[in-house]
PDB file of N, CA and C in Angstrom:
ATOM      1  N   UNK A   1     -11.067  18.341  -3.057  1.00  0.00           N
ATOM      2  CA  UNK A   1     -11.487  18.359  -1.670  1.00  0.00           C
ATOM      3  C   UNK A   1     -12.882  17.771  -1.517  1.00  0.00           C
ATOM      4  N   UNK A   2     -12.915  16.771  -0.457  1.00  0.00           N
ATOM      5  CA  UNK A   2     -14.676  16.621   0.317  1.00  0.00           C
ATOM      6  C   UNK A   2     -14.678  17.873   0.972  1.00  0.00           C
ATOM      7  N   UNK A   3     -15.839  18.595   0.729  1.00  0.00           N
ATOM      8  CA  UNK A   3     -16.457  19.322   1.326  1.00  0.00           C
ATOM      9  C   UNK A   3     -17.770  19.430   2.211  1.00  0.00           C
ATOM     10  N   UNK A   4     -17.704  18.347   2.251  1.00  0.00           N
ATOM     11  CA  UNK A   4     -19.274  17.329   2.786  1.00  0.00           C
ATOM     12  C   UNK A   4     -19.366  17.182   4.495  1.00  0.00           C
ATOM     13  N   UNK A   5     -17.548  16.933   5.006  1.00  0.00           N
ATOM     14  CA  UNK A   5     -17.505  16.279   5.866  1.00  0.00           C
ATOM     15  C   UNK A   5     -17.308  17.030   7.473  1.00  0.00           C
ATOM     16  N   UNK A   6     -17.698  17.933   7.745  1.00  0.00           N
ATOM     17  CA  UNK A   6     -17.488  18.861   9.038  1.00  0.00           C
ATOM     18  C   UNK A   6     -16.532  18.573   9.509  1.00  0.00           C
ATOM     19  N   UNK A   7     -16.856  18.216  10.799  1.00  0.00           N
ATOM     20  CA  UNK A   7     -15.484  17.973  12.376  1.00  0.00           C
ATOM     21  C   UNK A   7     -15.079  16.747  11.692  1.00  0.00           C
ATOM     22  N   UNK A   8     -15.126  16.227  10.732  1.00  0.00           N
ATOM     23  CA  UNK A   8     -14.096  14.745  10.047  1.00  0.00           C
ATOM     24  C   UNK A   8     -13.486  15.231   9.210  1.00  0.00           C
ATOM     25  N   UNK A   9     -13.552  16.192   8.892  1.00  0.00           N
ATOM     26  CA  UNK A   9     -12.643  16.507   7.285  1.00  0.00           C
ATOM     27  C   UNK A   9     -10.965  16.300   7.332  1.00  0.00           C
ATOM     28  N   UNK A  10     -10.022  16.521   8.401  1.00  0.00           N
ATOM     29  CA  UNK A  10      -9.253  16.164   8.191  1.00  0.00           C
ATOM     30  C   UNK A  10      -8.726  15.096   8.425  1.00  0.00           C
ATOM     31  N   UNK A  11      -9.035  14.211   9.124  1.00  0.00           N
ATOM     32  CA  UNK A  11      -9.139  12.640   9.489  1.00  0.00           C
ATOM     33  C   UNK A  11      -9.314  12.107   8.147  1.00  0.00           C
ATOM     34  N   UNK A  12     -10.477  12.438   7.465  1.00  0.00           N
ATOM     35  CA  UNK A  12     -11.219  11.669   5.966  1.00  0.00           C
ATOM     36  C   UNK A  12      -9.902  12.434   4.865  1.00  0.00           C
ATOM     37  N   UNK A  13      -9.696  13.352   5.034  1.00  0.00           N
ATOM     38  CA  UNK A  13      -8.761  13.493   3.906  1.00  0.00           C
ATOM     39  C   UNK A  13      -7.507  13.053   4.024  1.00  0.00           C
ATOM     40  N   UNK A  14      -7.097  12.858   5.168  1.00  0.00           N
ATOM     41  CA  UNK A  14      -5.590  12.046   5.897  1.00  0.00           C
ATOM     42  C   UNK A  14      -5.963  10.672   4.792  1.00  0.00           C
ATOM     43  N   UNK A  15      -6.890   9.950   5.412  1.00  0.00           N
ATOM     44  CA  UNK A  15      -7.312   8.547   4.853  1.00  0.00           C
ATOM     45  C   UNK A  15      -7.130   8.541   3.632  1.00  0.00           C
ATOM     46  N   UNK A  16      -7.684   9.580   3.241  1.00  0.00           N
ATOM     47  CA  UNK A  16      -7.630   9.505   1.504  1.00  0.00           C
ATOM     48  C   UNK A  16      -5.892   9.452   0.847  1.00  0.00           C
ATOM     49  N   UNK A  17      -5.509  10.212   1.509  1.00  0.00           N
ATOM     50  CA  UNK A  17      -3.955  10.071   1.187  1.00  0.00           C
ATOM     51  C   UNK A  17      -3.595   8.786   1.609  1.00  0.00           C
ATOM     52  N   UNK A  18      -3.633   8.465   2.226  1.00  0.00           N
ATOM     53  CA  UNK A  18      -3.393   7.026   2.342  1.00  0.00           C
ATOM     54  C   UNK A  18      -3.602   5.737   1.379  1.00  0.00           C
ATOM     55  N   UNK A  19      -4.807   5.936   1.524  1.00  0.00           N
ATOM     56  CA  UNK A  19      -5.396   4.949   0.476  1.00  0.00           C
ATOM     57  C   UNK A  19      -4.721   4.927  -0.872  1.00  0.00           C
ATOM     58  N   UNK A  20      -4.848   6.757  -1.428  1.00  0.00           N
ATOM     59  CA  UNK A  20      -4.194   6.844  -2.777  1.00  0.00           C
ATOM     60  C   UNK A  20      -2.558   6.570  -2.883  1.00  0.00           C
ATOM     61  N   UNK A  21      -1.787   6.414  -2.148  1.00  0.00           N
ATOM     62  CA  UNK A  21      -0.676   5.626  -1.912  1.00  0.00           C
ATOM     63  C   UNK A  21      -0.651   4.422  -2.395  1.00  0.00           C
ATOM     64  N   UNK A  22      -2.075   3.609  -2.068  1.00  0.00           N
ATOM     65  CA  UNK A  22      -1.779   2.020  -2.025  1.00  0.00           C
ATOM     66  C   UNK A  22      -2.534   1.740  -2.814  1.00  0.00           C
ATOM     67  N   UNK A  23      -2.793   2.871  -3.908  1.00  0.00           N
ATOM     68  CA  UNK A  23      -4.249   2.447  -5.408  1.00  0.00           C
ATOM     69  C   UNK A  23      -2.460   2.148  -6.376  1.00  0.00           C
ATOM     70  N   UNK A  24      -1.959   2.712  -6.431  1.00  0.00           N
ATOM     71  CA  UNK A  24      -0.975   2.652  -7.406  1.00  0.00           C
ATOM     72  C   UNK A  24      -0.995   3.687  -8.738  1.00  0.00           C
ATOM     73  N   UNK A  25      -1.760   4.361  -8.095  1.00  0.00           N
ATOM     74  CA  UNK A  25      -1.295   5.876  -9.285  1.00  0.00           C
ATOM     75  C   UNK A  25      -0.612   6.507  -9.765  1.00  0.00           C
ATOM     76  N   UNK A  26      -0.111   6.798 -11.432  1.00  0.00           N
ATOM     77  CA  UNK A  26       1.198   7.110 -11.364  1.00  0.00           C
ATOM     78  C   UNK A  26       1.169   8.683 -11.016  1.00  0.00           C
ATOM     79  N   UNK A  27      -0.016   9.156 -11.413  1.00  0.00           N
ATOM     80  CA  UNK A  27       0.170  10.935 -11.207  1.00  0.00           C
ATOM     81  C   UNK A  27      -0.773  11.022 -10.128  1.00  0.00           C
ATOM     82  N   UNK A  28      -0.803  12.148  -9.301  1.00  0.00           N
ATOM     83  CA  UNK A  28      -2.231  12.261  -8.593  1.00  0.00           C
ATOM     84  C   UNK A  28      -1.571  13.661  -8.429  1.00  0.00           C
ATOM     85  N   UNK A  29      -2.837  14.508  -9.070  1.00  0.00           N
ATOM     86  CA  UNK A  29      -3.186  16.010  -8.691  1.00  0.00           C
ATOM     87  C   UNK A  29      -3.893  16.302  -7.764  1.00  0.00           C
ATOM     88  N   UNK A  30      -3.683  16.849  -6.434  1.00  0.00           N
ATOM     89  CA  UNK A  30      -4.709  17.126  -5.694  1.00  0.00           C
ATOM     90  C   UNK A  30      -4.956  18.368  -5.141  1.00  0.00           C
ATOM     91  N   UNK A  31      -6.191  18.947  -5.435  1.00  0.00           N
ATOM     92  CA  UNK A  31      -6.699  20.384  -5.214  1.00  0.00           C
ATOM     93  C   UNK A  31      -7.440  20.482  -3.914  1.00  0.00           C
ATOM     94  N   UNK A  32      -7.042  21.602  -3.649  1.00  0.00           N
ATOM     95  CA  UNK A  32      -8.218  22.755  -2.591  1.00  0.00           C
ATOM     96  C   UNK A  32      -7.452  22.756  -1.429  1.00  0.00           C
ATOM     97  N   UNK A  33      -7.698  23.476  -0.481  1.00  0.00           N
ATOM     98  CA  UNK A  33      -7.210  23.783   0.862  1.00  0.00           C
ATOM     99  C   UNK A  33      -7.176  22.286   1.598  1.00  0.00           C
ATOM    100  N   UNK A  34      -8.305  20.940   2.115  1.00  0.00           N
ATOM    101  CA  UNK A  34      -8.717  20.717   2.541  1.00  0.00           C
ATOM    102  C   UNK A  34      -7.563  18.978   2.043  1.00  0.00           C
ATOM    103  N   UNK A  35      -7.272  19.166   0.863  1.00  0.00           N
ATOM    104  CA  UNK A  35      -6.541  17.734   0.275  1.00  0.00           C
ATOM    105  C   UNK A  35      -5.259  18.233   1.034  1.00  0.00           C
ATOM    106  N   UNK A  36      -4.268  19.122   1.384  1.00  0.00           N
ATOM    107  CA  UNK A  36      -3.113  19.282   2.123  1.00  0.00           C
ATOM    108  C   UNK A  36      -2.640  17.964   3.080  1.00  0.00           C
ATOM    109  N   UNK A  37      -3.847  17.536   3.527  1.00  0.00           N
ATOM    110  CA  UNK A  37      -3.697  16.549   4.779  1.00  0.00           C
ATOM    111  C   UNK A  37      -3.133  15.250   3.927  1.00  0.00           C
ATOM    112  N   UNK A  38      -4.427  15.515   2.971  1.00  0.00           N
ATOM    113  CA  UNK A  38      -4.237  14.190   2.021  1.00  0.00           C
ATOM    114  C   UNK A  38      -2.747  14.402   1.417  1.00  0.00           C
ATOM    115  N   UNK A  39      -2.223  15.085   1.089  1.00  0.00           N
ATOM    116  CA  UNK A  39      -0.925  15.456   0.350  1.00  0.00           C
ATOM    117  C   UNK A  39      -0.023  14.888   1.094  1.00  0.00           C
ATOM    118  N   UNK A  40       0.216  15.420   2.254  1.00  0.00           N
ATOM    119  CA  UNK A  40       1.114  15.105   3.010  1.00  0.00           C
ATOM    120  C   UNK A  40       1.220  13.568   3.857  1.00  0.00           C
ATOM    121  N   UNK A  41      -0.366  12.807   4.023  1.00  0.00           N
ATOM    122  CA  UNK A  41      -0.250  11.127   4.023  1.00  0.00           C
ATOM    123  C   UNK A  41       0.571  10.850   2.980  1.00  0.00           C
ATOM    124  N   UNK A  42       0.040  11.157   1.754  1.00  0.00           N
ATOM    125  CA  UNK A  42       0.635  10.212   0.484  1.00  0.00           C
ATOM    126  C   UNK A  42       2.169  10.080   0.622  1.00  0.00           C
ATOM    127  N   UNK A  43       2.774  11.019   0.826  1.00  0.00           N
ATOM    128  CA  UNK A  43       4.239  11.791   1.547  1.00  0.00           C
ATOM    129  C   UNK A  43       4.707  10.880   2.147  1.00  0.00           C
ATOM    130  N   UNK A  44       4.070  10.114   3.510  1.00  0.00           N
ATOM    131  CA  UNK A  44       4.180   9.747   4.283  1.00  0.00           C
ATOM    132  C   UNK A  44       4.376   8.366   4.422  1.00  0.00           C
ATOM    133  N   UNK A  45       3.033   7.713   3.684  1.00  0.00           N
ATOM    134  CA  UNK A  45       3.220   6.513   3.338  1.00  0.00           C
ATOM    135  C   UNK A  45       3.450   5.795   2.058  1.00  0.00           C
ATOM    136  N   UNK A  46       5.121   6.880   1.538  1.00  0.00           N
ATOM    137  CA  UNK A  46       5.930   6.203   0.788  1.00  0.00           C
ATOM    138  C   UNK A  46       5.791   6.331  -0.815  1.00  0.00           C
ATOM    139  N   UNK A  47       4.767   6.555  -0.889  1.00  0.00           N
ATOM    140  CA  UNK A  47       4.008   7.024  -2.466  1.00  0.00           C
ATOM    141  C   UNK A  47       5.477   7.417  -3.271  1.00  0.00           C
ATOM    142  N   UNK A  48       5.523   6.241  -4.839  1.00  0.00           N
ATOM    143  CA  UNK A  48       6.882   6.662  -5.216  1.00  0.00           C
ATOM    144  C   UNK A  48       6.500   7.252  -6.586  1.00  0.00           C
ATOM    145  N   UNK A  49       5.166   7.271  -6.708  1.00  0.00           N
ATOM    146  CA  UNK A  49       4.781   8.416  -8.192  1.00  0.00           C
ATOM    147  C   UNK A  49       4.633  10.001  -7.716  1.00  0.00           C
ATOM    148  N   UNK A  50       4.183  10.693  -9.165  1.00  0.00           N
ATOM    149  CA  UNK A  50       4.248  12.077  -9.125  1.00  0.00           C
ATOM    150  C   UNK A  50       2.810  12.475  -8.040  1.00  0.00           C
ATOM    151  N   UNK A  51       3.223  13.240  -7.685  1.00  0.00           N
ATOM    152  CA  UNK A  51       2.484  14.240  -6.467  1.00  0.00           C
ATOM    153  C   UNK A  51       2.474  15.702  -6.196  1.00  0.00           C
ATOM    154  N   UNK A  52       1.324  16.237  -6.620  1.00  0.00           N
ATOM    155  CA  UNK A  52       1.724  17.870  -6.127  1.00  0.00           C
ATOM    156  C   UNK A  52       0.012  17.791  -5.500  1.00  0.00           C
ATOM    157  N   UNK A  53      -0.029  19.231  -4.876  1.00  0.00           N
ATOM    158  CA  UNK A  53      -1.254  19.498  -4.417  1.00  0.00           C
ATOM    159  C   UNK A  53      -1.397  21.053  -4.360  1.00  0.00           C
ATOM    160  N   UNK A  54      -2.483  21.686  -4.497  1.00  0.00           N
ATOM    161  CA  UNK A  54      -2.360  22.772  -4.562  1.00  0.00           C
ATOM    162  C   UNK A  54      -3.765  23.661  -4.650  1.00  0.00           C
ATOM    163  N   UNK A  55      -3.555  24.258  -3.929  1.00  0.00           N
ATOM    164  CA  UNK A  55      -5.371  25.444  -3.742  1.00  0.00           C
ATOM    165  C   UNK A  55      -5.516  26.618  -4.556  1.00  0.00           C
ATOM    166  N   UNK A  56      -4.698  26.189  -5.982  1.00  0.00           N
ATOM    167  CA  UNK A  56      -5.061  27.535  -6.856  1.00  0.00           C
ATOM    168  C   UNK A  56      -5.308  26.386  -8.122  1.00  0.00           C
ATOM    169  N   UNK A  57      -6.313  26.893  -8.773  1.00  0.00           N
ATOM    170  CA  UNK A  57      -7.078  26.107  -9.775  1.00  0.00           C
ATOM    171  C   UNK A  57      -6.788  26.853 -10.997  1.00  0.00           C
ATOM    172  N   UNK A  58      -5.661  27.800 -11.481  1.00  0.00           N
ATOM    173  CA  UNK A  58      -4.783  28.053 -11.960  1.00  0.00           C
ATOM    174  C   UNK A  58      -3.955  26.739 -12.714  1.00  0.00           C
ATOM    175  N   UNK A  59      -3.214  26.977 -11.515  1.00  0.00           N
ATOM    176  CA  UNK A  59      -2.222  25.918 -11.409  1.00  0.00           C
ATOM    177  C   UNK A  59      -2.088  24.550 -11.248  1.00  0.00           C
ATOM    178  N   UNK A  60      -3.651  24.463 -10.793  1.00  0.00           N
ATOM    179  CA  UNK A  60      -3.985  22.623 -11.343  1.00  0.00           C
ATOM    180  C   UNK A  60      -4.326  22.391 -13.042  1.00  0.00           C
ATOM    181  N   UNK A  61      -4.427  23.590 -13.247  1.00  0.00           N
ATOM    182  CA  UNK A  61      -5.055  23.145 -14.869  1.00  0.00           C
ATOM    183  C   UNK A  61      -3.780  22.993 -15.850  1.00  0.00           C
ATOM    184  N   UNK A  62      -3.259  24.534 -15.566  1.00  0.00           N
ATOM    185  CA  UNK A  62      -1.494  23.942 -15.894  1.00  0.00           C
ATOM    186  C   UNK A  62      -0.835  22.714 -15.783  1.00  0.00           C
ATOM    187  N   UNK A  63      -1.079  22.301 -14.386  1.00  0.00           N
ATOM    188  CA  UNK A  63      -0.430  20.940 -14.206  1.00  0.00           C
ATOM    189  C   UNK A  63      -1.144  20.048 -14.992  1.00  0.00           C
ATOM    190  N   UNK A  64      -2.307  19.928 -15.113  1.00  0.00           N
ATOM    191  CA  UNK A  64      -3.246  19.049 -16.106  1.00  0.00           C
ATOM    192  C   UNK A  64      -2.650  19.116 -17.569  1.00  0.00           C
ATOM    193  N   UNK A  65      -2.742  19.815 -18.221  1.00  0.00           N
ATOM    194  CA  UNK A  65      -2.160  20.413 -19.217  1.00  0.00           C
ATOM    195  C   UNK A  65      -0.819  19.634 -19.198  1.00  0.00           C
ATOM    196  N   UNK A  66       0.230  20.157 -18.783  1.00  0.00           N
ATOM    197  CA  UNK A  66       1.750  19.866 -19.157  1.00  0.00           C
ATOM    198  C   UNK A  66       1.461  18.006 -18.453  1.00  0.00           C
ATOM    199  N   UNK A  67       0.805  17.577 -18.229  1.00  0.00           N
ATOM    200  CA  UNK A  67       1.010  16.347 -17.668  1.00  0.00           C
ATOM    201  C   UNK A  67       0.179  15.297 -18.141  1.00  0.00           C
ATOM    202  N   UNK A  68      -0.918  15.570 -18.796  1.00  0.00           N
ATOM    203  CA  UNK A  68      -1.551  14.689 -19.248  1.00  0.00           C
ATOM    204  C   UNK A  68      -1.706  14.261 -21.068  1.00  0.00           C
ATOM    205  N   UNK A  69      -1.725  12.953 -21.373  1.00  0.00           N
ATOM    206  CA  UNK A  69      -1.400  12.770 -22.618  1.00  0.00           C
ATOM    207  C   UNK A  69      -2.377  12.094 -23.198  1.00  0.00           C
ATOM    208  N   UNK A  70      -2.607  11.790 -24.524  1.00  0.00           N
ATOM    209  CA  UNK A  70      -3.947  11.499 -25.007  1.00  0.00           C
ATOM    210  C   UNK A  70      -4.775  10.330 -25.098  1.00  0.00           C
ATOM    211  N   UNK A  71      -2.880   9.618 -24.229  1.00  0.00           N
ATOM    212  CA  UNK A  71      -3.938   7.842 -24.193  1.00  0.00           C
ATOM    213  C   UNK A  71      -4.245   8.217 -22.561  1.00  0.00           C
ATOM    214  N   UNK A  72      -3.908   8.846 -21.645  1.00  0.00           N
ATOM    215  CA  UNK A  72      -4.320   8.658 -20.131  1.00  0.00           C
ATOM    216  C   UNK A  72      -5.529   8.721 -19.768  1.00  0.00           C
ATOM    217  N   UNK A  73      -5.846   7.744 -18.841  1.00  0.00           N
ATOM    218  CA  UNK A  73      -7.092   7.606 -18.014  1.00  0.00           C
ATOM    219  C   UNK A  73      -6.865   8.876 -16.922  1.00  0.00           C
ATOM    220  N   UNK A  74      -7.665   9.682 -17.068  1.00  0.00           N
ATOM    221  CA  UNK A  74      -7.618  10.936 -16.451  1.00  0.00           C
ATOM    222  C   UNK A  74      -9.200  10.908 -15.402  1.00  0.00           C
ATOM    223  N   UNK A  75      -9.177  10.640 -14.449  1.00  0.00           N
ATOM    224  CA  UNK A  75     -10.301  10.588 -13.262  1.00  0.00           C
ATOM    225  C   UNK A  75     -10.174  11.852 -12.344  1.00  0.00           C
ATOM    226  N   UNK A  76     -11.153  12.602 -12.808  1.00  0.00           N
ATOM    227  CA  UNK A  76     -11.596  13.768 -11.569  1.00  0.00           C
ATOM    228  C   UNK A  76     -12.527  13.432 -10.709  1.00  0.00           C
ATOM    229  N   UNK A  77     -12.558  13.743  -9.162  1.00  0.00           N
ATOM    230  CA  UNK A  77     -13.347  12.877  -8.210  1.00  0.00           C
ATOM    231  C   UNK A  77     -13.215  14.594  -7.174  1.00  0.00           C
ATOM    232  N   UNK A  78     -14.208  14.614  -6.583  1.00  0.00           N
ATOM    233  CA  UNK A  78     -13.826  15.982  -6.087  1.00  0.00           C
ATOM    234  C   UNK A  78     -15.820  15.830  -5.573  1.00  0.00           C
ATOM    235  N   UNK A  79     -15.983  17.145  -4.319  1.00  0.00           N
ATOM    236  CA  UNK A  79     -17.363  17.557  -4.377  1.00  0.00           C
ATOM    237  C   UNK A  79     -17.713  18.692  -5.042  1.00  0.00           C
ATOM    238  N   UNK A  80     -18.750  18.452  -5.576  1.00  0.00           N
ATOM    239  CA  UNK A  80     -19.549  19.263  -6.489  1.00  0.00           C
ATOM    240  C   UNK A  80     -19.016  20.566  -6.235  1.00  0.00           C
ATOM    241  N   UNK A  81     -18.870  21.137  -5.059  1.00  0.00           N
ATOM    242  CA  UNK A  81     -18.588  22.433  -5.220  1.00  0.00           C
ATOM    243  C   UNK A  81     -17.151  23.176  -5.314  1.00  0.00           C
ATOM    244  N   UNK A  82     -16.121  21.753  -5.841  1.00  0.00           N
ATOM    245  CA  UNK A  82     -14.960  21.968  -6.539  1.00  0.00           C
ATOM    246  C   UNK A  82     -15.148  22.434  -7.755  1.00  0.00           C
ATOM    247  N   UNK A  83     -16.139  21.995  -8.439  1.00  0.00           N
ATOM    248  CA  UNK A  83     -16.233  22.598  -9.993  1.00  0.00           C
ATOM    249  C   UNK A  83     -15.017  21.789 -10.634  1.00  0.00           C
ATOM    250  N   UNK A  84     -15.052  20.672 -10.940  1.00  0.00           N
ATOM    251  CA  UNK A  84     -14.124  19.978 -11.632  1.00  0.00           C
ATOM    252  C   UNK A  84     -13.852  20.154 -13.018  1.00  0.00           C
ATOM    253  N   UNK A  85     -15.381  20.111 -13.862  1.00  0.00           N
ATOM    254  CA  UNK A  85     -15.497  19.892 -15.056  1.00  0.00           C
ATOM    255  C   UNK A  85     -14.973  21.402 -15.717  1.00  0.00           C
ATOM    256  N   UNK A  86     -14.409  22.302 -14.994  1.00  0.00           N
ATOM    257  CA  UNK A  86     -13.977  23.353 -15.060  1.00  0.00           C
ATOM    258  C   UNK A  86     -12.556  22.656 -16.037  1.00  0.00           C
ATOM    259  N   UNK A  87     -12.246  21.489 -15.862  1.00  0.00           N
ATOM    260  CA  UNK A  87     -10.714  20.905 -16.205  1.00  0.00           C
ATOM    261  C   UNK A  87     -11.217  20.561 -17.749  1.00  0.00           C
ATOM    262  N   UNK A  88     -12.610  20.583 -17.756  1.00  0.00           N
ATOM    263  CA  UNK A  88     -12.587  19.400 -19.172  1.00  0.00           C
ATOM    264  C   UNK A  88     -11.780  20.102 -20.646  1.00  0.00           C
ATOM    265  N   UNK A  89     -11.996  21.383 -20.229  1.00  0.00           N
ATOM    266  CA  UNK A  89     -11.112  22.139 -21.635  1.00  0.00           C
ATOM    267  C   UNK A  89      -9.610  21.623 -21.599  1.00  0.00           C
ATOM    268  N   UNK A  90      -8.962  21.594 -20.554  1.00  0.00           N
ATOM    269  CA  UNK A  90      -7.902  21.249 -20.304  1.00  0.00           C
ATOM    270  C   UNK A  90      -7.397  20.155 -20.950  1.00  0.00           C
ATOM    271  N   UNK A  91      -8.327  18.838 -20.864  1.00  0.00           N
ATOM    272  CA  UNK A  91      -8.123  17.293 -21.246  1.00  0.00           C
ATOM    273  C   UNK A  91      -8.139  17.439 -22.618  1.00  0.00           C
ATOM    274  N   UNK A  92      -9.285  18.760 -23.003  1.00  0.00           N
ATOM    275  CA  UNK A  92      -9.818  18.266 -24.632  1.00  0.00           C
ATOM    276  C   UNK A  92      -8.633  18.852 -25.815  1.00  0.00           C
ATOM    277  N   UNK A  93      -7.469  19.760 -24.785  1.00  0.00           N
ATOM    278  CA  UNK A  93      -6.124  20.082 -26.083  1.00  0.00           C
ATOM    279  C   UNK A  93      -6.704  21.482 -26.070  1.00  0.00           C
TER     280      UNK A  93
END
């Protein structure tokens, strides 16, 4: 999630789903309450790779875990007060 963005946040996270549609990603995990919007663009505009989204950080690490492999380019992008690097145990096995 941006957490940065006030009365834009769901407009900016719509966009973001969008966009990540047309990067060509094969997985995209997306966390927090606030990516939902974004979840459901990607949905929308056709996105034919894997997709989940989800506001328990539980269950993103799991998904990290069972999904990621040791040659993947793995990019966390999130605001600071996602606590991302919370994942790095996850990547390291």
């Amino acid at each position: 999630s941006m957490l940065e963005l006030g009365e834009a946040t769901h407009e900016e996270h719509r966009l973001i789903g969008a966009e990540a549609a047309r990067a060509g990603f094969d997985c995209l995990l997306l966390f927090g309450e606030e990516m939902a919007g974004a979840y459901e663009e990607l949905r929308r505009s056709g996105y034919s790779g894997y997709a989940e989204w989800t506001a328990d950080f539980a269950a993103l690490r799991e998904q990290l875990r069972n999904l990621a492999r040791a040659e993947d380019l793995v990019v966390l992008k999130g605001s600071r007060g996602m606590e991302l690097e919370r994942l790095l145990p996850a990547l390291r096995g």
